[in-house]
N, C-alpha and C. Protein backbone atom coordinates (compact mmCIF):
# COMPACT_ATOMS: atom_id res chain seq x y z
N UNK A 1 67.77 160.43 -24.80
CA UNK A 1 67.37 160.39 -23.41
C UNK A 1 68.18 161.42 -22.64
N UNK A 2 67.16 162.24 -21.88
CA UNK A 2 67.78 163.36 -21.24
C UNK A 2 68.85 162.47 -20.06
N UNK A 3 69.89 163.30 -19.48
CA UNK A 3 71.12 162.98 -18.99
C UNK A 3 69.99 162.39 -17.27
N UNK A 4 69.51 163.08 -16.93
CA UNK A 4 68.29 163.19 -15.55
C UNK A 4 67.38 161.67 -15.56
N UNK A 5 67.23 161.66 -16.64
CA UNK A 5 66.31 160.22 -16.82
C UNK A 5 66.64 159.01 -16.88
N UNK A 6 68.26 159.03 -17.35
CA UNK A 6 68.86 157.66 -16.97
C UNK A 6 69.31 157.55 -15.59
N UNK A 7 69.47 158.54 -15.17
CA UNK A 7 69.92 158.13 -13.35
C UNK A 7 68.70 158.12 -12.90
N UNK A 8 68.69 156.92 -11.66
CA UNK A 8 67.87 156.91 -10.85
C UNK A 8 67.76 157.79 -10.06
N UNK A 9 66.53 158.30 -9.32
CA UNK A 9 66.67 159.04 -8.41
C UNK A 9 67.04 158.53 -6.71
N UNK A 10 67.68 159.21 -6.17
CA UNK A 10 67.83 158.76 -4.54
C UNK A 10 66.68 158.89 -3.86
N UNK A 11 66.66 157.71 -3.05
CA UNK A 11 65.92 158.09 -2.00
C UNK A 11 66.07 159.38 -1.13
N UNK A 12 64.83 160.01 -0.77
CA UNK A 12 64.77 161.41 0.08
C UNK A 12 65.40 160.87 1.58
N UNK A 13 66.52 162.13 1.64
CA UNK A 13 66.59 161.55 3.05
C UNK A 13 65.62 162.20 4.18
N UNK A 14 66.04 161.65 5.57
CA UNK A 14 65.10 161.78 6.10
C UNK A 14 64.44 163.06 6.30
N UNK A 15 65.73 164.18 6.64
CA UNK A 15 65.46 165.48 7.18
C UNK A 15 64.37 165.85 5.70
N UNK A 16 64.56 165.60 4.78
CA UNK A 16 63.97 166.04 3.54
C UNK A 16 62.19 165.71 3.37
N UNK A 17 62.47 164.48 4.43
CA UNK A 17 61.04 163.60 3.68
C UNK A 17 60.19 164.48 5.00
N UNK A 18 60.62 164.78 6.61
CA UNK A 18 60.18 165.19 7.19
C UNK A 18 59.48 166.93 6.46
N UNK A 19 60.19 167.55 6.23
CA UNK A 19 60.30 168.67 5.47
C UNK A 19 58.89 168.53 4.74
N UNK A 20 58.51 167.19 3.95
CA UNK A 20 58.04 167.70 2.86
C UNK A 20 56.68 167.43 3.70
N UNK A 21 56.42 166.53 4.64
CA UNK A 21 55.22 166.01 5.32
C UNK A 21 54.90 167.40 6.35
N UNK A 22 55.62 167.82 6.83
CA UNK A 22 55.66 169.99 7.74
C UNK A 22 54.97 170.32 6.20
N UNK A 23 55.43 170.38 5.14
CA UNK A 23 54.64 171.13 4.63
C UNK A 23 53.93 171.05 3.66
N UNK A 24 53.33 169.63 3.49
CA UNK A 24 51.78 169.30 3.18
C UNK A 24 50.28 169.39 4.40
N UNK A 25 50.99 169.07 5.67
CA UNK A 25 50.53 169.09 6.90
C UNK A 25 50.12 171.32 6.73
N UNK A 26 50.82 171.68 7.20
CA UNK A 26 51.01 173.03 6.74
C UNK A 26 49.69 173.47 5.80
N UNK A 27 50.20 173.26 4.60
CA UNK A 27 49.72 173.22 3.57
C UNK A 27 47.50 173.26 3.94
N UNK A 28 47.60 171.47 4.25
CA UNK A 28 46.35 170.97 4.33
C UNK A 28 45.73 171.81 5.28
N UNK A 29 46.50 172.55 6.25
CA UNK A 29 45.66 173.18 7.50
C UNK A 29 45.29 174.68 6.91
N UNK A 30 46.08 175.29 6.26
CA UNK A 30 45.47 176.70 5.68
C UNK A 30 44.80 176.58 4.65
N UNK A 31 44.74 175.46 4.36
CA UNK A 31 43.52 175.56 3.05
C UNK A 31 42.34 175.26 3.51
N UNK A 32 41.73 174.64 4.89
CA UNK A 32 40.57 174.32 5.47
C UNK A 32 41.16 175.96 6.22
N UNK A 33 41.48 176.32 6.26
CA UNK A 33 40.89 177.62 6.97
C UNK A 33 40.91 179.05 5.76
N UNK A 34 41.64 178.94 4.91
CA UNK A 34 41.43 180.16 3.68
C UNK A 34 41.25 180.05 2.52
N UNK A 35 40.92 178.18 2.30
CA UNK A 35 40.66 177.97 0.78
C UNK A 35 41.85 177.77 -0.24
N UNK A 36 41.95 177.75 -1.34
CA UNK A 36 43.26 177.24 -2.08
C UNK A 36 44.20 178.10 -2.53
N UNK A 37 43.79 179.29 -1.78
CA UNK A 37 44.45 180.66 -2.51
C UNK A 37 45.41 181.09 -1.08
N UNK A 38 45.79 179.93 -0.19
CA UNK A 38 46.20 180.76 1.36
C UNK A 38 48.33 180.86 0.63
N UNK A 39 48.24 181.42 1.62
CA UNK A 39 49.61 181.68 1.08
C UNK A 39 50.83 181.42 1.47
N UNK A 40 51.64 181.03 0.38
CA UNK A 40 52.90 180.28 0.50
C UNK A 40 54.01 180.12 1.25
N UNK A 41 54.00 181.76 1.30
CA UNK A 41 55.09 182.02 2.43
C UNK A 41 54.44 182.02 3.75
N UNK A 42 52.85 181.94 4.29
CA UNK A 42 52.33 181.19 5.29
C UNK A 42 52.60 180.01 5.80
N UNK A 43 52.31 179.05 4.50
CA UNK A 43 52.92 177.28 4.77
C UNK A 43 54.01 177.18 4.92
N UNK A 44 54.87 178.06 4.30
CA UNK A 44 56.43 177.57 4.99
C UNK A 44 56.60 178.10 6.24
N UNK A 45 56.20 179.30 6.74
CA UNK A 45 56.25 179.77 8.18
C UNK A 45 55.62 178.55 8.94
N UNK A 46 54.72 178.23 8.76
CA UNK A 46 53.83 177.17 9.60
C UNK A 46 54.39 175.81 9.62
N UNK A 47 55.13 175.26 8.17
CA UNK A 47 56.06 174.44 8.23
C UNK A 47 57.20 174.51 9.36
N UNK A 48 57.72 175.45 9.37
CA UNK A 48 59.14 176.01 10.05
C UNK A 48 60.00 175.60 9.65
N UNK A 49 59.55 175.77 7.96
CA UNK A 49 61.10 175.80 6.71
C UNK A 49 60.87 176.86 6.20
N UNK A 50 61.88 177.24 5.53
CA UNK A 50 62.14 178.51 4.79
C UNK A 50 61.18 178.68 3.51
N UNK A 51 61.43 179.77 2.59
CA UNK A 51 60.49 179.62 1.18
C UNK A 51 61.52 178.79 0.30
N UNK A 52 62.46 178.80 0.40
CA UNK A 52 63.50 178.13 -0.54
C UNK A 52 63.81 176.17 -0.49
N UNK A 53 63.17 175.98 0.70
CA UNK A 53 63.15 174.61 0.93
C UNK A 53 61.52 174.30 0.40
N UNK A 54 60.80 174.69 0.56
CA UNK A 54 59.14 174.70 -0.20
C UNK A 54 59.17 174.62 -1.49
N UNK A 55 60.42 175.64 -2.04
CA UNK A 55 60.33 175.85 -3.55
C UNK A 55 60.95 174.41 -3.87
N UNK A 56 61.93 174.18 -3.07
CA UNK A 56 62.86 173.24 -3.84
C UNK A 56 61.82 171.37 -3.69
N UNK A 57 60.74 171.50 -2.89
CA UNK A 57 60.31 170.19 -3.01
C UNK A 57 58.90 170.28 -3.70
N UNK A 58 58.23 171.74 -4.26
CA UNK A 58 57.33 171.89 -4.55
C UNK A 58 57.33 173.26 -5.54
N UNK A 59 58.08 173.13 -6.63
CA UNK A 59 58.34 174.12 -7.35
C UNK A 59 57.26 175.05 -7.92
N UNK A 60 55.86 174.50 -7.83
CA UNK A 60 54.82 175.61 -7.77
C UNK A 60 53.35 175.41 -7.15
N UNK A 61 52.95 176.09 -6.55
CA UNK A 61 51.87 175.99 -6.36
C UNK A 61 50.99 174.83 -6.93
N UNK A 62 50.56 174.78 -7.56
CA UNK A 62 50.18 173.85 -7.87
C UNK A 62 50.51 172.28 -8.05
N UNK A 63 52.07 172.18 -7.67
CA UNK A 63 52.64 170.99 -6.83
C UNK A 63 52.23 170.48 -5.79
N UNK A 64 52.03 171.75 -5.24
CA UNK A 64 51.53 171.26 -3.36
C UNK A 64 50.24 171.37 -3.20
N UNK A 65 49.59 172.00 -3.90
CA UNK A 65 47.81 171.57 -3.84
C UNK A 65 48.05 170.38 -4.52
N UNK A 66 48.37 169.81 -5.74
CA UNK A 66 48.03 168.33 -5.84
C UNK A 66 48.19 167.60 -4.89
N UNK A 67 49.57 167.92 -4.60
CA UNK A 67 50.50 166.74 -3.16
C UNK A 67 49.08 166.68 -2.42
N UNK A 68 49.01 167.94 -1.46
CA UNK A 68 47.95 167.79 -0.42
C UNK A 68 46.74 167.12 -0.74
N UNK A 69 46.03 167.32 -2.21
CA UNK A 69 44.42 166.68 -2.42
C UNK A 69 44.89 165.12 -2.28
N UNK A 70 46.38 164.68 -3.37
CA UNK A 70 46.14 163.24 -3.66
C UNK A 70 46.10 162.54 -2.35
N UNK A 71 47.36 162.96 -1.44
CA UNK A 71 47.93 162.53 -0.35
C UNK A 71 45.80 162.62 0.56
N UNK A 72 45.07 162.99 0.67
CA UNK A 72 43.75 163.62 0.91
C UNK A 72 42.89 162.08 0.96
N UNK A 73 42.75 162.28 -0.88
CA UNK A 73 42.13 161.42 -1.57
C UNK A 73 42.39 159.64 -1.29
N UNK A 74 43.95 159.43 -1.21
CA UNK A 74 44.02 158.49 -0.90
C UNK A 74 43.92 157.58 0.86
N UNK A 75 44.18 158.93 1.96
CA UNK A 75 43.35 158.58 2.55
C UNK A 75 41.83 158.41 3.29
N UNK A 76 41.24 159.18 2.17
CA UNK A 76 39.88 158.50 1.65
C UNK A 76 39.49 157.57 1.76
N UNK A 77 40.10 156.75 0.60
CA UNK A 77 39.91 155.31 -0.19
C UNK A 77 40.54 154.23 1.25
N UNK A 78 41.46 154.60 1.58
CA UNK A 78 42.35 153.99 2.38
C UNK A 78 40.96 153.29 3.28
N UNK A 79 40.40 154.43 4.09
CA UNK A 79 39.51 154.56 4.92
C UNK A 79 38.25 153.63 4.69
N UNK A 80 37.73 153.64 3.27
CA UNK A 80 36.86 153.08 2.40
C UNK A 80 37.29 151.86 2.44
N UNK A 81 38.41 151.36 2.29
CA UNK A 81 38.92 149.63 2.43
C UNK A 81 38.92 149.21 3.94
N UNK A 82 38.66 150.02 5.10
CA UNK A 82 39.03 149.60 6.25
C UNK A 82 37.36 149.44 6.72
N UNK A 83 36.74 150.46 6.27
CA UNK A 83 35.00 150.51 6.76
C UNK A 83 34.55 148.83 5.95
N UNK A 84 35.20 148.60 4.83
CA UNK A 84 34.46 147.16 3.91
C UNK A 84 34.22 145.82 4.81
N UNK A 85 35.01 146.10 6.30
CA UNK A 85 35.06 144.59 6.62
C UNK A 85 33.70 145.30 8.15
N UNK A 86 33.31 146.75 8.49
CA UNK A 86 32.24 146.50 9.30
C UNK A 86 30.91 145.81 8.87
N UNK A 87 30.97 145.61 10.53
CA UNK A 87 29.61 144.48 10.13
C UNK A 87 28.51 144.66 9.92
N UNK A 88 28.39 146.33 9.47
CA UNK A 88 26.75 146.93 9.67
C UNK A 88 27.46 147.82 8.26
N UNK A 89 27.19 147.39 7.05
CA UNK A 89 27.57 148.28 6.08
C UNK A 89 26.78 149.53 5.54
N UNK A 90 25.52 149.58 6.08
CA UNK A 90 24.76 151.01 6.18
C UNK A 90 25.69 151.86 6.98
N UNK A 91 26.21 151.55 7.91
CA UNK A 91 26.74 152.54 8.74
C UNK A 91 27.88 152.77 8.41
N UNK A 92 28.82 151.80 7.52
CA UNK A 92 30.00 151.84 7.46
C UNK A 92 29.82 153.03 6.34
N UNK A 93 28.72 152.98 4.75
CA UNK A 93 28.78 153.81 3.92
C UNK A 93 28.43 155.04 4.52
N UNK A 94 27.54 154.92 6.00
CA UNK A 94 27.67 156.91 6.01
C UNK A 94 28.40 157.05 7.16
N UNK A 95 29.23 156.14 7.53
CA UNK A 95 30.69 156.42 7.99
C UNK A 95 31.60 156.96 6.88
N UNK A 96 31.75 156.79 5.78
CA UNK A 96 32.58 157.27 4.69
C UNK A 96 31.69 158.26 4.18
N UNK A 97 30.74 158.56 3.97
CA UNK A 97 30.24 159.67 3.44
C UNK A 97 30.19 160.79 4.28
N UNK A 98 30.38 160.98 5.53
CA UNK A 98 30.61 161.66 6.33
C UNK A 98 32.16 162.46 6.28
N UNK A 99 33.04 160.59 5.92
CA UNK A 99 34.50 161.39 6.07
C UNK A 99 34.73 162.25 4.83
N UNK A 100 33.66 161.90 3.70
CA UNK A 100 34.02 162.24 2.27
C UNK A 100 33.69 164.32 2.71
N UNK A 101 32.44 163.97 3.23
CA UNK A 101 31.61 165.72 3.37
C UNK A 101 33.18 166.28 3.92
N UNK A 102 33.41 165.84 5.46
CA UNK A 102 34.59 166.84 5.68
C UNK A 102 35.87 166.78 5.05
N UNK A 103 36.05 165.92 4.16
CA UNK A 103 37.03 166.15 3.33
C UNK A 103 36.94 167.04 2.44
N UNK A 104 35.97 167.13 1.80
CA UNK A 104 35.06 168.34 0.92
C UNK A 104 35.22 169.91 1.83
N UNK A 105 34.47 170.03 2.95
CA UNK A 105 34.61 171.45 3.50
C UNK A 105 36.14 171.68 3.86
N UNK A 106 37.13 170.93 4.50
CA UNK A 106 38.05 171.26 4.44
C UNK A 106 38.87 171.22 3.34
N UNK A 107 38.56 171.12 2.39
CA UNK A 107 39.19 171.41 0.98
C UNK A 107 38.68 172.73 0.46
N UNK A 108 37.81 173.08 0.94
CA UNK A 108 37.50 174.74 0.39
C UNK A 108 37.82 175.55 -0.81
N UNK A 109 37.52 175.09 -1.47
CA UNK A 109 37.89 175.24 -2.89
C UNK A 109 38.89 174.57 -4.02
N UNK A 110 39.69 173.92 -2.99
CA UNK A 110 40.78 173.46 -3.75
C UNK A 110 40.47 171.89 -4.75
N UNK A 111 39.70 171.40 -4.69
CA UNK A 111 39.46 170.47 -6.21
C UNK A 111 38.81 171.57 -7.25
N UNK A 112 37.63 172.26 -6.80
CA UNK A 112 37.79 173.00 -8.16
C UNK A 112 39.44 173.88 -8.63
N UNK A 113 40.17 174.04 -7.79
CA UNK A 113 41.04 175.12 -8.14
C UNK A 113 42.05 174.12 -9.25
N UNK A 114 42.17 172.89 -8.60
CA UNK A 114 42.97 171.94 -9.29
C UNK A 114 42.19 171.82 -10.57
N UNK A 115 41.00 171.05 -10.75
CA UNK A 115 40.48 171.12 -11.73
C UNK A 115 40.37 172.38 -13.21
N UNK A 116 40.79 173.57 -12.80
CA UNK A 116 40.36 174.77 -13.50
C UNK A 116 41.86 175.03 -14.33
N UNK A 117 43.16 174.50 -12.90
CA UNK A 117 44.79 175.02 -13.11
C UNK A 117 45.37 173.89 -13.51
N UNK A 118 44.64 172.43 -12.71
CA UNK A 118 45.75 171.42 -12.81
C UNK A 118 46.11 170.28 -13.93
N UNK A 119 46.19 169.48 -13.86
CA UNK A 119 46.31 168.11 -14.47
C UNK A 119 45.32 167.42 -14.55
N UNK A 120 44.28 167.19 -15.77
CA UNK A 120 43.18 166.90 -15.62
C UNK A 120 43.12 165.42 -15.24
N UNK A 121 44.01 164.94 -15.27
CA UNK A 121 44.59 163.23 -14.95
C UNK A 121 44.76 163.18 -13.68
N UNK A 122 44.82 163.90 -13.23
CA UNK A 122 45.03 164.23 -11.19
C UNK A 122 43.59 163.80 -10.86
N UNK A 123 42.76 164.95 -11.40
CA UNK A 123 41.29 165.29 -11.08
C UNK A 123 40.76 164.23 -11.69
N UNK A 124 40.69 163.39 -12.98
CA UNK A 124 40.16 162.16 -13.41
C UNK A 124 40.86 160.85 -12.30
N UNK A 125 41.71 160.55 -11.74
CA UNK A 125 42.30 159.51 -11.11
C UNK A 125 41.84 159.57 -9.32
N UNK A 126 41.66 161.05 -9.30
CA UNK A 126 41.11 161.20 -7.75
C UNK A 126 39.43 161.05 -7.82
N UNK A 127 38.75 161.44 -9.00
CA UNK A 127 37.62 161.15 -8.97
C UNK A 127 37.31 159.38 -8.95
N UNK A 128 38.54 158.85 -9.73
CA UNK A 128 38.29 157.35 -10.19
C UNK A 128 38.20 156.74 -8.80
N UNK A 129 39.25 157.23 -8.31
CA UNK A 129 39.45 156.22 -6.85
C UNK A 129 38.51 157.07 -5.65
N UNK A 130 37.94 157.61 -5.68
CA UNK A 130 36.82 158.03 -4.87
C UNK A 130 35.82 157.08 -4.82
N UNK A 131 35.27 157.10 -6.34
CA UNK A 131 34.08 157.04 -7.07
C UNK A 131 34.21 155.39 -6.84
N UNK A 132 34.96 154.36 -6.64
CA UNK A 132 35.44 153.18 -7.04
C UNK A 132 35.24 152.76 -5.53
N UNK A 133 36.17 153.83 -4.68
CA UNK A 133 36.01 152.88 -3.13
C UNK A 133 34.56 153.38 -2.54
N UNK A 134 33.95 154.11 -2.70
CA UNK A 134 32.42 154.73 -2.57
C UNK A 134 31.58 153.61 -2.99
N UNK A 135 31.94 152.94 -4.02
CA UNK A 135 30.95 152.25 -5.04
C UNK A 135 30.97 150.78 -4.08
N UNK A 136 31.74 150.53 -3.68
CA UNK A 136 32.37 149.16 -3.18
C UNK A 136 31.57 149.57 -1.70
N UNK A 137 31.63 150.15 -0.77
CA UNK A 137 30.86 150.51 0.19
C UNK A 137 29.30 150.59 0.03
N UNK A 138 29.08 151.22 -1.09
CA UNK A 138 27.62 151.01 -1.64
C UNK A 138 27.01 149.35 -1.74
N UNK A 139 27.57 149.22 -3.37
CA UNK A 139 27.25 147.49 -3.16
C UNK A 139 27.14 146.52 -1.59
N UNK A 140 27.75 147.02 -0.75
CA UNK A 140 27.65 145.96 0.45
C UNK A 140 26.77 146.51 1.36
N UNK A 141 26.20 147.59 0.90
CA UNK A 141 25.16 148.13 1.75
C UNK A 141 24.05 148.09 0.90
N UNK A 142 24.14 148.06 -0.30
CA UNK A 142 22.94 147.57 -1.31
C UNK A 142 22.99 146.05 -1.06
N UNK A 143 23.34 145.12 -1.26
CA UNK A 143 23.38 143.62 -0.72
C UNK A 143 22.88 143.29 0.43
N UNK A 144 22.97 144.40 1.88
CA UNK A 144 22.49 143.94 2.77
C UNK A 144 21.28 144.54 3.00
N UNK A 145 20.69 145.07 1.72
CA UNK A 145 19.22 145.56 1.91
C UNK A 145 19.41 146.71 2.64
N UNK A 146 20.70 147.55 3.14
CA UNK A 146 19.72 148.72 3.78
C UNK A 146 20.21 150.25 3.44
N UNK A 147 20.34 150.18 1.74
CA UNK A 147 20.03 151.24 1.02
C UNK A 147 19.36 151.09 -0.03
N UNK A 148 17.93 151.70 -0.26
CA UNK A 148 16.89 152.31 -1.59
C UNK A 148 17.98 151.54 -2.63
N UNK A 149 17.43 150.96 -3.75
CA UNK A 149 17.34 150.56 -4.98
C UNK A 149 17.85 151.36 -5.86
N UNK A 150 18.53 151.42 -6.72
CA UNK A 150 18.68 152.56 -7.94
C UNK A 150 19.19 153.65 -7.55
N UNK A 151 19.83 153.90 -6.23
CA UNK A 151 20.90 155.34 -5.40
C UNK A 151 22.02 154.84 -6.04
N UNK A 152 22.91 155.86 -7.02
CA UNK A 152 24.41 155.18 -7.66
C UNK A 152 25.38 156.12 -6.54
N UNK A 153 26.38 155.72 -6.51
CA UNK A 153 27.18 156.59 -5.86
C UNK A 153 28.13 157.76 -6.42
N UNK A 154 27.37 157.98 -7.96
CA UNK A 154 28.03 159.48 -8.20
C UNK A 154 26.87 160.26 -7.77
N UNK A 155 25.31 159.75 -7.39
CA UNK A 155 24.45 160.28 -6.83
C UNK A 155 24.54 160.90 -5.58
N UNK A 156 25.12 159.98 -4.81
CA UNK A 156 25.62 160.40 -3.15
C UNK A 156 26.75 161.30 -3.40
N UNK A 157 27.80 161.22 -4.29
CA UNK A 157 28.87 162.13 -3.94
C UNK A 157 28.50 163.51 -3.97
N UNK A 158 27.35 163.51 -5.40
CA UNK A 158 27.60 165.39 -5.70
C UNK A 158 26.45 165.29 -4.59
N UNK A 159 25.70 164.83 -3.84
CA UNK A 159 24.63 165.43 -2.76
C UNK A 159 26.09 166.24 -1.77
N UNK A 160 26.88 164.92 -1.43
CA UNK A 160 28.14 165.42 -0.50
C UNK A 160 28.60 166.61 -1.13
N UNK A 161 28.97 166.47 -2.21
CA UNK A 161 29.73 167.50 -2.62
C UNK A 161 28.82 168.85 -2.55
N UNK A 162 27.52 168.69 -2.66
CA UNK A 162 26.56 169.99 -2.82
C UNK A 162 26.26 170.44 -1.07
N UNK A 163 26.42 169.71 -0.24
CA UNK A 163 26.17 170.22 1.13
C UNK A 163 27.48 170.75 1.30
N UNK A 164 28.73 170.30 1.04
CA UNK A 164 29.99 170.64 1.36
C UNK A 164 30.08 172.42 0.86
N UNK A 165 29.44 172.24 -0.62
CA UNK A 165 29.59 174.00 -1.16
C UNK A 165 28.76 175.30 -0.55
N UNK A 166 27.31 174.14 -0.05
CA UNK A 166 26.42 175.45 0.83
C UNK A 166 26.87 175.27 2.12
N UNK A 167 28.01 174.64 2.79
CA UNK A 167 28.41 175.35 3.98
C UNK A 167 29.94 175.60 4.68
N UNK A 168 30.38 175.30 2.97
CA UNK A 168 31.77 175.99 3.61
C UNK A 168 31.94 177.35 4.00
N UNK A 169 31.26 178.60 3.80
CA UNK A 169 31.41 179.90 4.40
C UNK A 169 30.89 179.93 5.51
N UNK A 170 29.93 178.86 6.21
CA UNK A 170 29.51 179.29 7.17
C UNK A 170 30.44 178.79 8.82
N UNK A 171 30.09 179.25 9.69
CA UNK A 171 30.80 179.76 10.58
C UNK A 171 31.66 178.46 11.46
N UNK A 172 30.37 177.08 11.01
CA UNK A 172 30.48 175.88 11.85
C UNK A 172 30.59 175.25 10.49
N UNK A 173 31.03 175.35 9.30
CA UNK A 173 31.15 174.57 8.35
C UNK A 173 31.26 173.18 8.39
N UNK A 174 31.54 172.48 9.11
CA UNK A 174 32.02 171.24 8.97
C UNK A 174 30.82 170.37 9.92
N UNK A 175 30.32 171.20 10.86
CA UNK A 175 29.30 170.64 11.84
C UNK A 175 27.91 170.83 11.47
N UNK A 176 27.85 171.83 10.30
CA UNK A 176 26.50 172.27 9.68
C UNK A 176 26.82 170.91 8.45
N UNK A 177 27.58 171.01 7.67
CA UNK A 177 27.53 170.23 7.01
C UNK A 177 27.13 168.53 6.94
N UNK A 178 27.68 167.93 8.40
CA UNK A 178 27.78 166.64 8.76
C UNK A 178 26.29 166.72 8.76
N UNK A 179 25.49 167.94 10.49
CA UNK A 179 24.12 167.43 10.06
C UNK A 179 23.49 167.34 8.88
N UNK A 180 23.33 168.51 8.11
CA UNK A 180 22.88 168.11 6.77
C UNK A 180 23.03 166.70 5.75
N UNK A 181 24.37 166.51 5.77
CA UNK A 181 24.77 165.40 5.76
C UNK A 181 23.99 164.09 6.42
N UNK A 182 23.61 164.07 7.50
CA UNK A 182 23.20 162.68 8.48
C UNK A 182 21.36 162.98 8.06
N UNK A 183 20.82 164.06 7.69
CA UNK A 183 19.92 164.03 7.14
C UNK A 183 19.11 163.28 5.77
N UNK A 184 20.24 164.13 4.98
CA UNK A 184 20.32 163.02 3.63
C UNK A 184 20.22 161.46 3.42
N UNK A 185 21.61 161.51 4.69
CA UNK A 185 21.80 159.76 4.40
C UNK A 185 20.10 159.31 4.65
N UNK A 186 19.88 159.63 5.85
CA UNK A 186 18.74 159.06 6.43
C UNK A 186 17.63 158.87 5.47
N UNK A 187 17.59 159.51 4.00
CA UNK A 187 16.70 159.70 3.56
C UNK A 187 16.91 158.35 2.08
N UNK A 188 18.34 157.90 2.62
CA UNK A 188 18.96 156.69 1.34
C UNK A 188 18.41 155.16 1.94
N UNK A 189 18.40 155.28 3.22
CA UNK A 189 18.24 154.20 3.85
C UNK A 189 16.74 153.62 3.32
N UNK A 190 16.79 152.07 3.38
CA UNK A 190 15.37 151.70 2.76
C UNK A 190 14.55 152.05 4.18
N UNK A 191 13.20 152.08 3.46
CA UNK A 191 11.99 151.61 4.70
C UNK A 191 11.70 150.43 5.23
């Protein structure tokens, strides 16, 4: 057993934990505006930490795109457990499919980038818990009769995910997308 693995680790202190939230915050905002390729010594300027404090809580790139998607993803799901108790669960699922689309355009490339560079256990565990609190929003809107029969919700995601890819270049990305988006749904809803 390496010497590192029997000690526990300390809790982050505070100045540290602030640090690391500047620059996932950071982080999450230049990637909805340049995609997963924005640059490093950007997020730490925008942080207003140095490159050497970035390095030291996020030793590569691909540290801090995970950080940012999971930290993303989970409040997703988060969101997905809070919509379960409205009382109109049609609305609550394209209340979440809505938040899912702009989670999608403001990610701008970055799940495929993870997917292509990262940890395929990242990308399998963020799909799981998507796909899981999506599904759970579904069922209670399939139960209350007011979504079509036989719609699964890896069906709805890649629709989301496919409006999210034809309008992230465009100019209103996120507002082109939603309508498109509020179109679709409309088209899940029973008669």
């Amino acid at each position: 057993m390496s010497k590192d693995a029997a000690q526990p680790r300390r809790p982050m202190r505070a100045d540290a934990r602030r640090n690391v939230e500047k620059i996932v915050a950071a982080a999450g905002a230049l990637i909805a505006e340049h995609g997963a390729d924005a640059s490093l010594e950007e997020v730490a300027r925008r942080a207003g930490v140095g490159s050497a404090t970035l390095h030291r809580h996020f030793p590569s790139r691909q540290t801090l795109l995970e950080s940012v998607f999971k930290g993303r993803v989970e409040t997703l799901c988060a969101k997905a457990d809070a919509l379960l108790g409205e009382p109109d669960p049609g609305q609550a699922l394209s209340t979440w499919l809505r938040a899912v689309g702009a989670h999608a355009v403001a990610n701008r490339g970055l799940g495929a980038s993870l997917m292509r560079e990262g940890d395929p256990a990242l990308g399998e565990t963020c799909h799981d818990m998507i796909t899981t609190a999506g599904d759970a929003l579904l069922s209670h809107a399939r139960a209350a009769g007011v979504v079509r029969s036989g719609i699964t919700i890896t069906q709805l995601l890649k629709l989301v995910g496919a409006i999210a890819l034809a309008t992230e270049q465009d100019a209103d990305g996120p507002a082109e997308a939603d309508l498109l988006l509020a179109i679709a749904i409309d088209g899940v809803r029973t008669r």
